[in-house]
N, C-alpha and C. Protein backbone atom coordinates (compact mmCIF):
# COMPACT_ATOMS: atom_id res chain seq x y z
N UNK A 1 174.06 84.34 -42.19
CA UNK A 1 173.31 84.25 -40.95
C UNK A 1 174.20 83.62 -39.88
N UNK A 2 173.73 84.11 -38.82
CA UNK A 2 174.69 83.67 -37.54
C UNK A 2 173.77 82.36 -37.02
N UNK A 3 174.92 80.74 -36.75
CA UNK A 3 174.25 79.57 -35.95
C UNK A 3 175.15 79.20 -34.91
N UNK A 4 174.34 78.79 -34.07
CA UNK A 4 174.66 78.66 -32.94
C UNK A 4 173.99 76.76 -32.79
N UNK A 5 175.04 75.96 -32.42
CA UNK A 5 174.30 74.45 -31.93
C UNK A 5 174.88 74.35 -30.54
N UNK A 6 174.29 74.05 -29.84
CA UNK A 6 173.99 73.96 -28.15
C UNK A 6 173.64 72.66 -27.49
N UNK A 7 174.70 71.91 -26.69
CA UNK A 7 173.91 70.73 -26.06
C UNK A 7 174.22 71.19 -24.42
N UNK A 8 172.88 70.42 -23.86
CA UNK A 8 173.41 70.71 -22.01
C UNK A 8 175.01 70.78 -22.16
N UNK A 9 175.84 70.32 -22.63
CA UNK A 9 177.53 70.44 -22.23
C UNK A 9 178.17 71.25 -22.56
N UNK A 10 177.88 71.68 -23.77
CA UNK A 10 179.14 72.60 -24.61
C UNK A 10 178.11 73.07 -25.74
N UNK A 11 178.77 73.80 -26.27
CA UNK A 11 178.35 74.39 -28.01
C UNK A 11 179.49 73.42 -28.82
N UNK A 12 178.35 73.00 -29.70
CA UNK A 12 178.75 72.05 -31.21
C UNK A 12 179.47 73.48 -32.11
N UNK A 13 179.01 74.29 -32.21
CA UNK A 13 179.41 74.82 -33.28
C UNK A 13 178.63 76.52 -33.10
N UNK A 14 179.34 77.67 -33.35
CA UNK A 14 179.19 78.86 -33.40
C UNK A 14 179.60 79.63 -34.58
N UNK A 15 178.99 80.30 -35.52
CA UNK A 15 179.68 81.22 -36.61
C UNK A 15 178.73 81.43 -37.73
N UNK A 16 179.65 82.19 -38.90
CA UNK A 16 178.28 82.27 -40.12
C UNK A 16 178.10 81.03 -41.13
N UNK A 17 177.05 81.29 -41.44
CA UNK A 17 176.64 79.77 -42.76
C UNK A 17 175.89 80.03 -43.73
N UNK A 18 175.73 79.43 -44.77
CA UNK A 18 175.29 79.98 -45.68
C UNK A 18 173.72 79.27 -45.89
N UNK A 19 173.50 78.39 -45.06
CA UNK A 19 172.75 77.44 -45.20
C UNK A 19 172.68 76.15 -44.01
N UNK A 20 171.43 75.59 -43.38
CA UNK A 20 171.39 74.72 -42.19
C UNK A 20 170.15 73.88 -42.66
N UNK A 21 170.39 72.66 -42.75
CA UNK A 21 169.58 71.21 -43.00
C UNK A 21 169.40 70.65 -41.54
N UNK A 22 167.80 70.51 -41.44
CA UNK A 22 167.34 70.21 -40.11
C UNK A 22 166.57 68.86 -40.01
N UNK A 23 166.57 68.01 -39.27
CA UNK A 23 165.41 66.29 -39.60
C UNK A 23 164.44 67.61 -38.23
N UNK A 24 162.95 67.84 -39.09
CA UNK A 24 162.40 68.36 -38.29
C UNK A 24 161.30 66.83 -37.98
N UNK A 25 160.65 67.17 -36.86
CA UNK A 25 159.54 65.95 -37.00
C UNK A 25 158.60 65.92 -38.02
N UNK A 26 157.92 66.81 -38.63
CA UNK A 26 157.27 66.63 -39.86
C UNK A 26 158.23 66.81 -41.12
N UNK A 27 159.24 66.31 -41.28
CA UNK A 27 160.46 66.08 -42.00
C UNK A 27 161.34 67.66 -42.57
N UNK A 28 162.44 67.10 -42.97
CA UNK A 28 163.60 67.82 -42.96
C UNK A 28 163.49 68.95 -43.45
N UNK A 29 164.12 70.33 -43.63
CA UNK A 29 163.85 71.37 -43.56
C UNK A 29 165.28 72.42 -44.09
N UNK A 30 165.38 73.41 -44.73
CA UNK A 30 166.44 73.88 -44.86
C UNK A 30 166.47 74.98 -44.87
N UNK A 31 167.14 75.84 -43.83
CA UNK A 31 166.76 77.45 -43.52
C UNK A 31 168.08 78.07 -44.27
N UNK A 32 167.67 79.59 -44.85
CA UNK A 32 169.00 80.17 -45.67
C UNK A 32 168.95 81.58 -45.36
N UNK A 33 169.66 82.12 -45.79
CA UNK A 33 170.06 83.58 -44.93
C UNK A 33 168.54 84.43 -45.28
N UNK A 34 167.95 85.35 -44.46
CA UNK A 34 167.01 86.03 -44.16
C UNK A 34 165.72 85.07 -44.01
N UNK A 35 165.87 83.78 -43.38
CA UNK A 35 164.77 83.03 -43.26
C UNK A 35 163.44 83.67 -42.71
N UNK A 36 162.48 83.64 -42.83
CA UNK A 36 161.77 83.92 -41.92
C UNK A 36 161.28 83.27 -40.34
N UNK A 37 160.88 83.70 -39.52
CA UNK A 37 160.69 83.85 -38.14
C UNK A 37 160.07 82.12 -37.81
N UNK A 38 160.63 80.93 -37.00
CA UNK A 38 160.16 79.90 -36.64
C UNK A 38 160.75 79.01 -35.41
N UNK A 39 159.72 78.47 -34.95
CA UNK A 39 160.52 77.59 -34.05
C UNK A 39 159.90 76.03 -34.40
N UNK A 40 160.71 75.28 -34.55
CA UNK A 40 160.77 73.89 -34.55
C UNK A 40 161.00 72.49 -33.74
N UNK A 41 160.22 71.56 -33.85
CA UNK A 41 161.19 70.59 -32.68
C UNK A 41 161.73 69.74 -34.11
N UNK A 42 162.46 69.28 -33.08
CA UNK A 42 163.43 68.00 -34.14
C UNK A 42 163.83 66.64 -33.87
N UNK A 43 163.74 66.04 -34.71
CA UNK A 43 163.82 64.21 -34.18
C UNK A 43 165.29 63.90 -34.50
N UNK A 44 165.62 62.78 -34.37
CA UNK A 44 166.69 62.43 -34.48
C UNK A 44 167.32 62.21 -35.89
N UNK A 45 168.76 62.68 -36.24
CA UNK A 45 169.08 62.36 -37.68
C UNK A 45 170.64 63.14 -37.67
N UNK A 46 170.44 63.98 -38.71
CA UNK A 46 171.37 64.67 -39.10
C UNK A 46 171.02 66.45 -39.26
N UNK A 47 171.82 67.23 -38.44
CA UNK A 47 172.13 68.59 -39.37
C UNK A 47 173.34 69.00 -39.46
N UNK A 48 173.05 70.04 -40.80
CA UNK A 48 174.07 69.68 -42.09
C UNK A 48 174.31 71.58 -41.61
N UNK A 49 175.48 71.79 -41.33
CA UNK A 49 175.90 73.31 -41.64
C UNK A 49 176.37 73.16 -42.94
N UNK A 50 176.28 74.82 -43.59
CA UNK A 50 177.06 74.42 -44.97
C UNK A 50 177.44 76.46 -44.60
N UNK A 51 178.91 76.49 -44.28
CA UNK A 51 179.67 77.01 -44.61
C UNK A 51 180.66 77.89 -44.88
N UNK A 52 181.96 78.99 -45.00
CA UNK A 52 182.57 78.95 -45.34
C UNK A 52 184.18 78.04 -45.75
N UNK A 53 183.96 77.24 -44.75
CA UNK A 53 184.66 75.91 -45.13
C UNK A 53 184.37 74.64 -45.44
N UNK A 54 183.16 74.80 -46.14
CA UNK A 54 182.57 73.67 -46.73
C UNK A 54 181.04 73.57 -45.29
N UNK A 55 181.08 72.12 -45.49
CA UNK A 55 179.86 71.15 -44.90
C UNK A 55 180.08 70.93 -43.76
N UNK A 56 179.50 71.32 -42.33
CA UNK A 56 180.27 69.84 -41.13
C UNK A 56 178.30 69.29 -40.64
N UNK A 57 178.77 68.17 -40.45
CA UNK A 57 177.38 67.66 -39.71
C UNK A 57 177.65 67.16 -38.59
N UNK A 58 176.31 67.26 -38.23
CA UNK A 58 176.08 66.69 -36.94
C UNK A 58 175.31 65.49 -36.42
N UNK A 59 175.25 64.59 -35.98
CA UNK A 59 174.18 63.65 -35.54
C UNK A 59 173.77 63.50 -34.17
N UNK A 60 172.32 63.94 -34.14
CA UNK A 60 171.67 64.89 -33.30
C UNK A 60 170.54 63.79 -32.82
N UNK A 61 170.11 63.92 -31.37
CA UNK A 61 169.57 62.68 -30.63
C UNK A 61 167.76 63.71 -30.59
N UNK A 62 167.89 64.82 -31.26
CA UNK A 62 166.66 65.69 -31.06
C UNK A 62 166.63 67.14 -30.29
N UNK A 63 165.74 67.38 -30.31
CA UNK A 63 165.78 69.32 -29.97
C UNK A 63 164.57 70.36 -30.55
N UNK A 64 165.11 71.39 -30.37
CA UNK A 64 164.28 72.31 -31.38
C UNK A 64 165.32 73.63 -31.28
N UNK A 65 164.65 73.75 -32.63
CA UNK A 65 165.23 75.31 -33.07
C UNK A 65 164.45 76.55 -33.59
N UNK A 66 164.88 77.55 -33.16
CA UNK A 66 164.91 78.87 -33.14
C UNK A 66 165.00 79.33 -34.36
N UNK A 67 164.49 80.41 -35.57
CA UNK A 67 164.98 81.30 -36.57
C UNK A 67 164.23 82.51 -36.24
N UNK A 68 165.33 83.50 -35.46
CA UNK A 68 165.30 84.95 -35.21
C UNK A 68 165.62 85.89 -35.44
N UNK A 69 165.73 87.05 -36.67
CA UNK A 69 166.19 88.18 -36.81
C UNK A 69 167.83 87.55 -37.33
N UNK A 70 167.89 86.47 -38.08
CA UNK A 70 168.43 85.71 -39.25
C UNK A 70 170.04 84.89 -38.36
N UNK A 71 169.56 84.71 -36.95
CA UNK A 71 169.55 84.03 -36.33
C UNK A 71 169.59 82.75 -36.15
N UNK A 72 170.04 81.43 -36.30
CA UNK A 72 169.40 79.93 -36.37
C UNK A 72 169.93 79.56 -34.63
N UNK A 73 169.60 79.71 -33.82
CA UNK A 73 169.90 78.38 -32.79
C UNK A 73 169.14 77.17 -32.52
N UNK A 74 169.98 76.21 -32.29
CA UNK A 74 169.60 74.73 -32.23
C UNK A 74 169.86 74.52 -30.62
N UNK A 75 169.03 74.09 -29.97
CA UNK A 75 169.37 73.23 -29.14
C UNK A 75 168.82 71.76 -28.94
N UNK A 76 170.02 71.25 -28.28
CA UNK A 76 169.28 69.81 -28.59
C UNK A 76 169.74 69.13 -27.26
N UNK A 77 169.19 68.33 -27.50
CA UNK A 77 169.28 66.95 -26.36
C UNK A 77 170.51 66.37 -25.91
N UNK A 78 171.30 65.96 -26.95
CA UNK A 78 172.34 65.66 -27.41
C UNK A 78 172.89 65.32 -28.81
N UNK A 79 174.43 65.35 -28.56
CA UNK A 79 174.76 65.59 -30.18
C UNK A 79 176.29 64.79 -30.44
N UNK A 80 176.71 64.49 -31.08
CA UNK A 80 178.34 64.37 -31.70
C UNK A 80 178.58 64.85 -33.20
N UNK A 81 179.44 65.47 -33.21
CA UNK A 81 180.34 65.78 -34.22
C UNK A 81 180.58 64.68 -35.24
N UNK A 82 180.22 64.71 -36.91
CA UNK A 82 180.40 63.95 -37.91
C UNK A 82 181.57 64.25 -38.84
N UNK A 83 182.09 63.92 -39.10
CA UNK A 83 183.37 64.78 -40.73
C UNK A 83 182.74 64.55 -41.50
């Protein structure tokens, strides 16, 4: 599936994954290729891409996301980059 993470400044991250860990507000969540159709808001925490080069996360100030036609975009509030 194709993800896309988005803050007002820049894109966090663009490409395929095999898998995306979300802190939704009614708690965390994990979408995988052919998810079905949702939109979400999200509180503050961590999401977790997972992959062809492993794991990268993110720590994310909140947002909501998109799952469209196997699709994930995130946008959020704000964000930084984790290793």
């Amino acid at each position: 599936m194709t993800v896309e993470i988005l803050t007002p400044e820049k894109k966090l991250y663009s490409g395929e994954a095999r898998a995306v860990q979300l802190p939704g507000v009614e708690g965390s969540f994990q979408v995988l290729d052919r998810h079905a159709a949702l939109i979400s808001a999200l509180k503050e925490g961590v999401v977790k891409v997972d992959d062809a080069k492993g794991s990268q996360k993110f720590a994310i100030n909140g947002g909501f996301v998109e799952v469209l036609h196997n699709k994930v975009t995130v946008l959020l509030e704000g964000a930084m980059a984790n290793s």
